[in-house]
C-alpha atoms as a PDB file:
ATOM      1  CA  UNK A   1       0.000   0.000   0.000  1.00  0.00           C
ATOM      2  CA  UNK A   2       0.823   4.143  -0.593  1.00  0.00           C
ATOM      3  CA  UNK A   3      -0.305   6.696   1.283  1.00  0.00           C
ATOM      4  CA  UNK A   4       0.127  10.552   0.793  1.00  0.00           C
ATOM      5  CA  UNK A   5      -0.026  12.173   4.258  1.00  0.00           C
ATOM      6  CA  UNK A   6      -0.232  16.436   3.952  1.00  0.00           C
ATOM      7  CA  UNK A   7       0.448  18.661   7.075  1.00  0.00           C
ATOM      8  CA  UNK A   8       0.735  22.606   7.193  1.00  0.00           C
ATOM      9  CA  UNK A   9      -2.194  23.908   6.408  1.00  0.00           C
ATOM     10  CA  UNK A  10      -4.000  26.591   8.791  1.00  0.00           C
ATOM     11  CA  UNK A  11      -5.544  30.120   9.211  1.00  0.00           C
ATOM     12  CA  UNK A  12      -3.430  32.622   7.731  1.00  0.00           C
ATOM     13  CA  UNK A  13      -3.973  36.749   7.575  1.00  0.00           C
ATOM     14  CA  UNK A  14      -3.735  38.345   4.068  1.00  0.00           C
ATOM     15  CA  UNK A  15      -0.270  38.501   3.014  1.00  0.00           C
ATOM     16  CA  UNK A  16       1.060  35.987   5.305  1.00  0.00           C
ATOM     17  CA  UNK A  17       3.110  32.742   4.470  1.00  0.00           C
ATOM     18  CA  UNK A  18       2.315  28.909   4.838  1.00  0.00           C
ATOM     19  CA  UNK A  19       4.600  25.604   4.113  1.00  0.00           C
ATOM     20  CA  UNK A  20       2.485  22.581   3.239  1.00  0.00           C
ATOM     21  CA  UNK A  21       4.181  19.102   3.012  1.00  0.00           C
ATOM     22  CA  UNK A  22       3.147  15.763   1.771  1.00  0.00           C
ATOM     23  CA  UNK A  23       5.127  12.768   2.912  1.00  0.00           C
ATOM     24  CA  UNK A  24       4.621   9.258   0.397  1.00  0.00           C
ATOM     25  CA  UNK A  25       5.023   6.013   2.634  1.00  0.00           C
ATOM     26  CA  UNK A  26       4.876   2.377   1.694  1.00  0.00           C
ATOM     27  CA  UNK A  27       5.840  -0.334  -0.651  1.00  0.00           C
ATOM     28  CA  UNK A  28       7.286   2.618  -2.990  1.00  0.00           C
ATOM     29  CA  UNK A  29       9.707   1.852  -5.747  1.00  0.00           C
ATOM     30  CA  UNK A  30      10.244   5.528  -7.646  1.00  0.00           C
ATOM     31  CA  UNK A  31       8.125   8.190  -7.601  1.00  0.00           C
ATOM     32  CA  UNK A  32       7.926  10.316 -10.839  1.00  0.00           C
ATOM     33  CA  UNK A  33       6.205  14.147 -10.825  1.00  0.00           C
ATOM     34  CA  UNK A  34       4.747  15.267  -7.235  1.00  0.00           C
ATOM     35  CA  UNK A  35       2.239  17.751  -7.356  1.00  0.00           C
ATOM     36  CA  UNK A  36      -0.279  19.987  -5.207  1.00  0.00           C
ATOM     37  CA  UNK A  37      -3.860  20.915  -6.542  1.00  0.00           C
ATOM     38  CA  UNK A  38      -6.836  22.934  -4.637  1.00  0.00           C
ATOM     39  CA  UNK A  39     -10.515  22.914  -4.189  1.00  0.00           C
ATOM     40  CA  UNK A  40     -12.365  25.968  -3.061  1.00  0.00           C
ATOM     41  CA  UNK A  41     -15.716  25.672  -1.728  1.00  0.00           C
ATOM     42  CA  UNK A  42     -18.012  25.189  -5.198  1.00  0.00           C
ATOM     43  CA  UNK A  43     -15.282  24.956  -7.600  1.00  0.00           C
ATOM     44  CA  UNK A  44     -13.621  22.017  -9.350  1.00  0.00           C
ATOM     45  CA  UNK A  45     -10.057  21.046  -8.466  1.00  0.00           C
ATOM     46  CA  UNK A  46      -7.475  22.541 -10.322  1.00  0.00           C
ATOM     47  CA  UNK A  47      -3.954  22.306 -10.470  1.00  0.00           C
ATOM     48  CA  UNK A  48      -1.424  24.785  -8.326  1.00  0.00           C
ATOM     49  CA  UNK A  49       1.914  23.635  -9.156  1.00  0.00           C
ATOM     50  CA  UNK A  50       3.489  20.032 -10.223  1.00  0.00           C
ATOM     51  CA  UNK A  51       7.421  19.217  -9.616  1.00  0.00           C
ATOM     52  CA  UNK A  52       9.324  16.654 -12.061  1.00  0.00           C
ATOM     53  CA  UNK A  53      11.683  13.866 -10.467  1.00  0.00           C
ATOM     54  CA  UNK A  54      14.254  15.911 -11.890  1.00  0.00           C
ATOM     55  CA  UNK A  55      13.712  18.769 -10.249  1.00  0.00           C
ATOM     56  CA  UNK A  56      11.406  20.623 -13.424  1.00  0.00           C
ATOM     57  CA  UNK A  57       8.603  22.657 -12.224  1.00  0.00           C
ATOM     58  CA  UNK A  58       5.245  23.942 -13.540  1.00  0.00           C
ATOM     59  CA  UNK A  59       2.765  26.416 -11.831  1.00  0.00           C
ATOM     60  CA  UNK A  60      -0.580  28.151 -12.521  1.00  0.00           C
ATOM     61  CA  UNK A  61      -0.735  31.311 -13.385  1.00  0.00           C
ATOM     62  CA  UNK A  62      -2.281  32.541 -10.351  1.00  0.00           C
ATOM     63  CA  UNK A  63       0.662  31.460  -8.379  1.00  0.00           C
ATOM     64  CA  UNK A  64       3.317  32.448  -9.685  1.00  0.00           C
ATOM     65  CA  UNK A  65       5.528  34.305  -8.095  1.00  0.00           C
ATOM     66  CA  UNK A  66       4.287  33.782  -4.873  1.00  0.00           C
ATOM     67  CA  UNK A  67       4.245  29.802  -4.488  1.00  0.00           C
ATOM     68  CA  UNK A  68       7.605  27.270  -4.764  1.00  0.00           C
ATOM     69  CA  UNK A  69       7.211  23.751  -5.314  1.00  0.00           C
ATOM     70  CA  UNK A  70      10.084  21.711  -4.379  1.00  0.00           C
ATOM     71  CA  UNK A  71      10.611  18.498  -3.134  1.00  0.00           C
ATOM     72  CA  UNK A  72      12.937  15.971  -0.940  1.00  0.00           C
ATOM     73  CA  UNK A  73      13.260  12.302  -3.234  1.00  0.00           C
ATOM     74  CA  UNK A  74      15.408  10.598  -0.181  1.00  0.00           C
ATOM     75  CA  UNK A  75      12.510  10.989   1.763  1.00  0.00           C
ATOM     76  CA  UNK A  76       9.492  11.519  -0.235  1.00  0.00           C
ATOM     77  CA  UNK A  77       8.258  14.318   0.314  1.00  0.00           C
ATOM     78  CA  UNK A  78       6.962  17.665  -1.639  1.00  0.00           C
ATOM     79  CA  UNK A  79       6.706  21.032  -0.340  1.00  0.00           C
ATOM     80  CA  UNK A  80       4.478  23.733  -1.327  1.00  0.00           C
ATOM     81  CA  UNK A  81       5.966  27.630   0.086  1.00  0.00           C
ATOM     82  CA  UNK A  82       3.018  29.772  -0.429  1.00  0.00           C
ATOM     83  CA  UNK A  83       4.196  33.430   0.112  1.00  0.00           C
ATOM     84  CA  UNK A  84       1.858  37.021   0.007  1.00  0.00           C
ATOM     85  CA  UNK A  85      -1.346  34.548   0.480  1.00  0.00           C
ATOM     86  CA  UNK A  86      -4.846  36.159  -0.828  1.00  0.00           C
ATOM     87  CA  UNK A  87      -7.989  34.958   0.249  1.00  0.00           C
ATOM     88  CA  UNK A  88      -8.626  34.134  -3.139  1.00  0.00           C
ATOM     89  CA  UNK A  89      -5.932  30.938  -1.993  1.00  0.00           C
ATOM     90  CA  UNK A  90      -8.279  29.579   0.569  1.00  0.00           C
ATOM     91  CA  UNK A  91      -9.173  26.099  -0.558  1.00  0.00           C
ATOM     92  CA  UNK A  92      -8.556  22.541   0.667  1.00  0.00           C
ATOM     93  CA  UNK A  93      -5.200  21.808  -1.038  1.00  0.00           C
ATOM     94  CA  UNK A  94      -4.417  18.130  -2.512  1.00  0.00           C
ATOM     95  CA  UNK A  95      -0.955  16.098  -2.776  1.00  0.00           C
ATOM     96  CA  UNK A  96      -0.580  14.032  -5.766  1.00  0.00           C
ATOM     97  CA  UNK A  97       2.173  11.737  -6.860  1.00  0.00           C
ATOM     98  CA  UNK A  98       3.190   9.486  -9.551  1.00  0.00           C
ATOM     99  CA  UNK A  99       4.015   5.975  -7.864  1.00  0.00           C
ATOM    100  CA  UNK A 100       5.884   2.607  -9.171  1.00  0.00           C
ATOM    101  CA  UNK A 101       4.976   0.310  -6.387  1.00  0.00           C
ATOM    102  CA  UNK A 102       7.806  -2.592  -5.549  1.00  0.00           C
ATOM    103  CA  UNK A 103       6.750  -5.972  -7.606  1.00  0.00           C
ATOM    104  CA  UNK A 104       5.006  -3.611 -10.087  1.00  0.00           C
ATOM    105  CA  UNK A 105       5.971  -2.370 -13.502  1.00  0.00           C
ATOM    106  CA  UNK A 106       3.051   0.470 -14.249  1.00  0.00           C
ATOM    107  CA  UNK A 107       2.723   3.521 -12.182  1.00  0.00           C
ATOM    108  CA  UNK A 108      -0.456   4.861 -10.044  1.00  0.00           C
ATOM    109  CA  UNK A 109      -1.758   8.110  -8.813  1.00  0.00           C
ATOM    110  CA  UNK A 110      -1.772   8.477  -5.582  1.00  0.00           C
ATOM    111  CA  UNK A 111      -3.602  11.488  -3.829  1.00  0.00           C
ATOM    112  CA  UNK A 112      -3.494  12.687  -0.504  1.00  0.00           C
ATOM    113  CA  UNK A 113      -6.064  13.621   2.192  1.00  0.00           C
ATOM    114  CA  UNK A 114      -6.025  17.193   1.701  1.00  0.00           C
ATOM    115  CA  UNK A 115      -5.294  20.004   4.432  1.00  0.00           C
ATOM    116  CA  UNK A 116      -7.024  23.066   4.801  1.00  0.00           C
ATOM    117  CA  UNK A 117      -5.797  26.471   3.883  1.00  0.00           C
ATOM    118  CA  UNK A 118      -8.169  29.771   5.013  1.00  0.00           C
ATOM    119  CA  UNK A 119      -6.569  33.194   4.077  1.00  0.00           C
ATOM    120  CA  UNK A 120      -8.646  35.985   6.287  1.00  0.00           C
ATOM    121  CA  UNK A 121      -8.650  39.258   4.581  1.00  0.00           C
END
């Protein structure tokens, strides 16, 4: 089994900064692109930024600038830095990541549990 396990999310004024991180545990062979993706209350999800094994990154227009993707491959784990946070950013916010599993030769997506992030104007 895989799990994606997110922590970091919270109440944050207008302008202020969070870290979210999403640890993958389990029978894990590789893991190829990590990514985070939001859901605001009445919207679809959408995507917020997505990180390559190697390192290659990709973000949405609306957060650019302000949000760096990153992540640590010895131990699983992608980081979202969101930086000069808007309302607008308020959503529940969604790990995702590209999984071989050992004794398999396809890949899976995995998603995570999803944290909460509230921006207070």
């Amino acid at each position: 089994q895989v799990q994606l396990v997110e922590s970091g999310g919270g109440l944050v004024q207008a302008g202020g900064s969070l870290r979210l991180s999403c640890v993958a545990s389990g029978s894990i062979f590789s893991i190829n692109a990590m990514g985070w993706y939001r859901q605001a209350p009445g919207k679809q999800r959408e995507l917020v930024a997505t990180i390559t094994s190697g390192g290659n990154t990709n973000y949405a227009d609306s957060v650019k600038g302000r949000f760096t993707i990153s992540r640590d491959n010895a131990v699983n784990t992608v980081y979202l830095q969101m930086n000069s946070l808007k309302p607008e950013d308020t959503a529940v916010y969604y790990c995702n990541a590209d999984i071989r599993r050992l004794g398999f030769s396809g890949t899976y997506i995995y998603w995570g549990q999803g944290t909460q992030v509230t921006v207070s104007s």
